[in-house]
C-alpha atoms as a PDB file:
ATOM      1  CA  UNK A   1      16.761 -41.205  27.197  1.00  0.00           C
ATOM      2  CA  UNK A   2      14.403 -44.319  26.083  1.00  0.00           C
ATOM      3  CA  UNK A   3      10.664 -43.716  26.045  1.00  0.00           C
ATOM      4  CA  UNK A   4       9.688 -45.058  29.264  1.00  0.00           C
ATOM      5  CA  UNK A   5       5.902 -46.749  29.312  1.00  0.00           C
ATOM      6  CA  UNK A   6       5.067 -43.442  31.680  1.00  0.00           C
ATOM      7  CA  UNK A   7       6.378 -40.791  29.238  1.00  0.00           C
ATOM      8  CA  UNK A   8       4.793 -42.478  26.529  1.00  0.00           C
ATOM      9  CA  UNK A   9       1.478 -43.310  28.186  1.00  0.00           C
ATOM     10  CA  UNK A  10       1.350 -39.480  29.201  1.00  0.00           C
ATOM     11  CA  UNK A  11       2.272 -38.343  25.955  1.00  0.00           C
ATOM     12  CA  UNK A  12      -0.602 -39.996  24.377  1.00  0.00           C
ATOM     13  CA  UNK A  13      -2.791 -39.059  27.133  1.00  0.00           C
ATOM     14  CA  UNK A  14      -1.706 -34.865  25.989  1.00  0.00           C
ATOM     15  CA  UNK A  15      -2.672 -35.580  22.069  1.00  0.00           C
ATOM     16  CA  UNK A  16      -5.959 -37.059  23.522  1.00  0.00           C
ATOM     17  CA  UNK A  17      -6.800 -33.789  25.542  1.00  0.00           C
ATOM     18  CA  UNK A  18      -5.634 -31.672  22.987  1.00  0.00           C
ATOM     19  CA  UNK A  19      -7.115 -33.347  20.229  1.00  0.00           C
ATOM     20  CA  UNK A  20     -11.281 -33.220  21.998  1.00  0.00           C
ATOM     21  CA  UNK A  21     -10.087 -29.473  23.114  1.00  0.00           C
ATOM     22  CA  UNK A  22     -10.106 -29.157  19.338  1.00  0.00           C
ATOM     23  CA  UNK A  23     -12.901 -31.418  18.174  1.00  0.00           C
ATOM     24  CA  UNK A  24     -14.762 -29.203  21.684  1.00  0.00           C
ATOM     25  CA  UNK A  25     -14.125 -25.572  19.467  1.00  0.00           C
ATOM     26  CA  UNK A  26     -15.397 -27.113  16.198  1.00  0.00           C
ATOM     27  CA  UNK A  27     -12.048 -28.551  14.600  1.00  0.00           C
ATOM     28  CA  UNK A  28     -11.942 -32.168  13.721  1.00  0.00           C
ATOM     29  CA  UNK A  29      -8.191 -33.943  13.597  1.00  0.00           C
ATOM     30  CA  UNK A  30      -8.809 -33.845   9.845  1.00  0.00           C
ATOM     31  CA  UNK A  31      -8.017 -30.231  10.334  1.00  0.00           C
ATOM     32  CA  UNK A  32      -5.836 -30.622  13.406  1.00  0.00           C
ATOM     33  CA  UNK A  33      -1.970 -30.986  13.462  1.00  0.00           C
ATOM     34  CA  UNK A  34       0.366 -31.788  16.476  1.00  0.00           C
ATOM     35  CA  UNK A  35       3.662 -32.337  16.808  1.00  0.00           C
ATOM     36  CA  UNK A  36       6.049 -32.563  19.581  1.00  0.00           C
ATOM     37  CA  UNK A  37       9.712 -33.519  20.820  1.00  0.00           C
ATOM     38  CA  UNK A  38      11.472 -34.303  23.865  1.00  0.00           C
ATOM     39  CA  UNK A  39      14.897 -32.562  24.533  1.00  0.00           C
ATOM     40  CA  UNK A  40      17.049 -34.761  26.083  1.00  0.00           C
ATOM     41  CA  UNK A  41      18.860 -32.707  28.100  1.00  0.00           C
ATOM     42  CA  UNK A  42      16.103 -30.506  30.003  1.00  0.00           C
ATOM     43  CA  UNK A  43      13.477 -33.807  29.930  1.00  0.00           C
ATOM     44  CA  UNK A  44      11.124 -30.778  28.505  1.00  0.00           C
ATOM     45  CA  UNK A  45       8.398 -31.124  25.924  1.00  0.00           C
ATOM     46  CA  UNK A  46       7.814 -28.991  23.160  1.00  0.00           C
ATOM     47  CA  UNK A  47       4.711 -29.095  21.285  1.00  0.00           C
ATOM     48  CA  UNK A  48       3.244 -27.139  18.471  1.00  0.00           C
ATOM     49  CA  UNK A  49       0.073 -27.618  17.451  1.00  0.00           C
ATOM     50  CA  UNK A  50      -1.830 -26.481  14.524  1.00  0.00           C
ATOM     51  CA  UNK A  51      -5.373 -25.687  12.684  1.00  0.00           C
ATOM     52  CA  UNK A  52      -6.113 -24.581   9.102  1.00  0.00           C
ATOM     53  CA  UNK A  53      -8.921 -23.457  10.728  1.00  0.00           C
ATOM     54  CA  UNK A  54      -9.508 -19.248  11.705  1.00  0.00           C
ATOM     55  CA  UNK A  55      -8.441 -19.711  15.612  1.00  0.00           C
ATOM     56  CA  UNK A  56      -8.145 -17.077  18.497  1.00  0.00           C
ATOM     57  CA  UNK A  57      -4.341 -18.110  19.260  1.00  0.00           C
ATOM     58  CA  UNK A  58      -4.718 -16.455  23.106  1.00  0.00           C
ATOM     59  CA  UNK A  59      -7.907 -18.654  23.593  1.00  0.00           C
ATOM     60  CA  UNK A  60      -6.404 -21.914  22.426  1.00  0.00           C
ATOM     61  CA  UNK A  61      -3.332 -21.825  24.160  1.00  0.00           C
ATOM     62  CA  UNK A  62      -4.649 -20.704  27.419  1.00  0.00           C
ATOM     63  CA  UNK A  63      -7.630 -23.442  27.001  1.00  0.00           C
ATOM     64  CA  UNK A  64      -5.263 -26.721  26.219  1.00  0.00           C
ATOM     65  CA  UNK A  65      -3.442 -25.224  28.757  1.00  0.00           C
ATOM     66  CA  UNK A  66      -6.458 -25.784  31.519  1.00  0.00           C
ATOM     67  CA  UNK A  67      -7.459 -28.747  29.830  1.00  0.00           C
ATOM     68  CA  UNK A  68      -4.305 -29.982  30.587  1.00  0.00           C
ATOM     69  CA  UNK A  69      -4.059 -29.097  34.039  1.00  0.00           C
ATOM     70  CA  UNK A  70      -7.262 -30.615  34.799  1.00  0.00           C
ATOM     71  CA  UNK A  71      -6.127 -33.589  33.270  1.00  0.00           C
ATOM     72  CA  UNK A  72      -2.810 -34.246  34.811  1.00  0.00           C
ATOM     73  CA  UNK A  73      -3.022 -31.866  37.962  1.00  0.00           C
ATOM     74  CA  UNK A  74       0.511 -31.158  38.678  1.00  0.00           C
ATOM     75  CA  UNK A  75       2.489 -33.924  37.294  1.00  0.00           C
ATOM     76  CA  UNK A  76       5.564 -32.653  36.284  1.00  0.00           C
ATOM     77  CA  UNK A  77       5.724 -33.840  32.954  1.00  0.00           C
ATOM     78  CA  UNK A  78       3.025 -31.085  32.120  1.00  0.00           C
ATOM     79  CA  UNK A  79       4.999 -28.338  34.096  1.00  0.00           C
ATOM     80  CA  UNK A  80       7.828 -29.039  31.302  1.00  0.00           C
ATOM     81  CA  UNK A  81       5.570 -28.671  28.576  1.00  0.00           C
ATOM     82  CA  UNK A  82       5.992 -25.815  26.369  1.00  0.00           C
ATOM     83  CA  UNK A  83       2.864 -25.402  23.367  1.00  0.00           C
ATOM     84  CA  UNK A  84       2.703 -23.340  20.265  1.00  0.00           C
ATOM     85  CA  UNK A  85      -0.258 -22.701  18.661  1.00  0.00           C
ATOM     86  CA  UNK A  86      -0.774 -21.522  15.008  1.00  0.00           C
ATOM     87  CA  UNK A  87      -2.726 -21.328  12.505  1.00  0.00           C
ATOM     88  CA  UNK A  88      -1.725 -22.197   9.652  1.00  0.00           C
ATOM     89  CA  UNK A  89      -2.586 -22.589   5.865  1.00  0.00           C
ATOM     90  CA  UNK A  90      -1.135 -26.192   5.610  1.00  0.00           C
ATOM     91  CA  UNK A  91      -1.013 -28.760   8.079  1.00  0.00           C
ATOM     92  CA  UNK A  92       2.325 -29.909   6.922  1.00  0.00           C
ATOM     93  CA  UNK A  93       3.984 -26.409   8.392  1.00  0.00           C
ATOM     94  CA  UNK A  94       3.565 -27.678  11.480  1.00  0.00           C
ATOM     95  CA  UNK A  95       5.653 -31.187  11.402  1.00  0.00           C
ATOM     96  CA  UNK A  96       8.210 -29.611   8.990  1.00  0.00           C
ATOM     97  CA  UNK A  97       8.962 -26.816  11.866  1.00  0.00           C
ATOM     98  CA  UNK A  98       9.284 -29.026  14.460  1.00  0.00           C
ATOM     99  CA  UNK A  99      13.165 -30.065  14.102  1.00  0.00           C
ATOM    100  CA  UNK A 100      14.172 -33.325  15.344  1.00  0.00           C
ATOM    101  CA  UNK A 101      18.532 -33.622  16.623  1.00  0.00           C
ATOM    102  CA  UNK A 102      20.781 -35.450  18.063  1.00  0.00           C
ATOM    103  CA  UNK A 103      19.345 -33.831  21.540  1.00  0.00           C
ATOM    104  CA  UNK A 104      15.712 -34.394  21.161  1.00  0.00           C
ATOM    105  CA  UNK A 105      13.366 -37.772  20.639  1.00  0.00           C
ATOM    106  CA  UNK A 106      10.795 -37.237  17.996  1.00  0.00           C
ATOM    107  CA  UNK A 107       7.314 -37.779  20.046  1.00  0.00           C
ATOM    108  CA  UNK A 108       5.043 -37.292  16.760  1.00  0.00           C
ATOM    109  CA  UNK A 109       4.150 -40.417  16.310  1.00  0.00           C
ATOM    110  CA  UNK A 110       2.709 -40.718  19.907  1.00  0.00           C
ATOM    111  CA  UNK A 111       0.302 -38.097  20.239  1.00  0.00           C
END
């Protein structure tokens, strides 16, 4: 599947939501980590997203989750989003768990 100008325009548009959810509970994107793929096969996205900072995991993941829906509404491209939020010591945990095959397309880079 090639990154179409939609996926990759909505893709950005998740970072961007996740990203002032963050900078909104007091973590800048210096302390901030997010990584995602798409698998191929289900056209699902899996993100995992990450602080160094102490983080209520419940609150986080239920608040991108509404930030998201009031972002997109009901696109399906959110519906077949799956998140994962830690917290984590170092940053780099969260790119080197998110593994990248033959099935998936690396969308890192975009959010």
């Amino acid at each position: 599947m090639a990154v179409t100008t939609a996926l990759s325009r909505n893709v950005r548009r998740i970072g961007l939501v996740i990203r002032k959810y963050a900078a909104d509970a007091g973590v800048d994107r210096d302390h901030l980590a997010i990584a995602g793929i798409l698998d191929r096969k289900t056209e699902r996205i899996y993100l995992s997203v990450g602080t160094d900072h102490p983080i209520d995991h419940s609150d986080w993941y239920v608040g991108i989750q509404q930030a998201l829906g009031q972002e997109f509404g009901r696109i399906p491209s959110v519906a077949q989003l799956g998140i994962v939020v830690r917290q984590v010591d170092d940053l780099d945990t969260i790119y080197e768990r998110m593994t990248v095959d033959d099935d998936s397309l690396d969308l890192t880079d975009m959010l």
